[in-house]
Protein backbone atom coordinates (compact mmCIF):
# COMPACT_ATOMS: atom_id res chain seq x y z
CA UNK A 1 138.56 168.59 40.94
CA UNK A 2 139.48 171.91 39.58
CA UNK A 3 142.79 173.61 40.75
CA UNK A 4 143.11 176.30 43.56
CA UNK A 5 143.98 179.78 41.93
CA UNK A 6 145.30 182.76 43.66
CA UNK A 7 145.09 186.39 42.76
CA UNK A 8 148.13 186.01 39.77
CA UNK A 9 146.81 182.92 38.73
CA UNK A 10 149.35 180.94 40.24
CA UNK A 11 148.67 177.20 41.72
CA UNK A 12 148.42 176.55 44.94
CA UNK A 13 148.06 173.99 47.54
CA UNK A 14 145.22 172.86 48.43
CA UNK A 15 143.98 171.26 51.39
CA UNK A 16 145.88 167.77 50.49
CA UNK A 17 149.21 169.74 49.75
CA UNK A 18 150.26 170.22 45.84
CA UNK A 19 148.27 169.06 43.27
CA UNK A 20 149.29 166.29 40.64
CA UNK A 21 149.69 169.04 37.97
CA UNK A 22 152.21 170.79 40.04
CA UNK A 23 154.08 167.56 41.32
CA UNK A 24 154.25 166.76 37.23
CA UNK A 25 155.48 170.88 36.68
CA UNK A 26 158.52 170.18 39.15
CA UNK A 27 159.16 166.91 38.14
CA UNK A 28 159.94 167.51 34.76
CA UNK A 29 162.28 170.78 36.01
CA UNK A 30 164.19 168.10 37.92
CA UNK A 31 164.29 166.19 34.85
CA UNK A 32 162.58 162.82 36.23
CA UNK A 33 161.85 160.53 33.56
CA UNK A 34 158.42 158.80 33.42
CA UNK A 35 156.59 161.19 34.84
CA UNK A 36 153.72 161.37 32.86
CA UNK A 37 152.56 157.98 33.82
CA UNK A 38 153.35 158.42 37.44
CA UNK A 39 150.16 159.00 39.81
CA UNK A 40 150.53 161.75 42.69
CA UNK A 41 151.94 159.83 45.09
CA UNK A 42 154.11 158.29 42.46
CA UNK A 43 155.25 161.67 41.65
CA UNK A 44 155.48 162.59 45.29
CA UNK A 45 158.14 160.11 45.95
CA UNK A 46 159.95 160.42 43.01
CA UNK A 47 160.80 164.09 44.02
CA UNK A 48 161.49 162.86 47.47
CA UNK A 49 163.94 160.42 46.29
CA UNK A 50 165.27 163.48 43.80
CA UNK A 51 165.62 166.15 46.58
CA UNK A 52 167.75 163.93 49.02
């Protein structure tokens, strides 16, 4: 499935909310470790955990 662009070229959410690329973009600026073999929802909940 190819990723939602708008006007700047900037991701977006899509219909499901972000996509896995951009769950992986924040994760690693919140410095979670073991993110790259994390699925979505992995990811997801990870920055869940991370934010509160």
């Amino acid at each position: 499935m190819e990723e939602v662009r708008d006007a700047e070229g900037m991701g977006r959410e899509g219909p499901k909310g972000p996509t896995r690329d951009q769950l992986y973009d924040e994760a690693g600026q919140r410095g979670i470790e073991g993110r790259s073999t994390m699925n979505k929802a992995q990811l997801a909940a990870a920055l869940a955990r991370k934010k509160g």
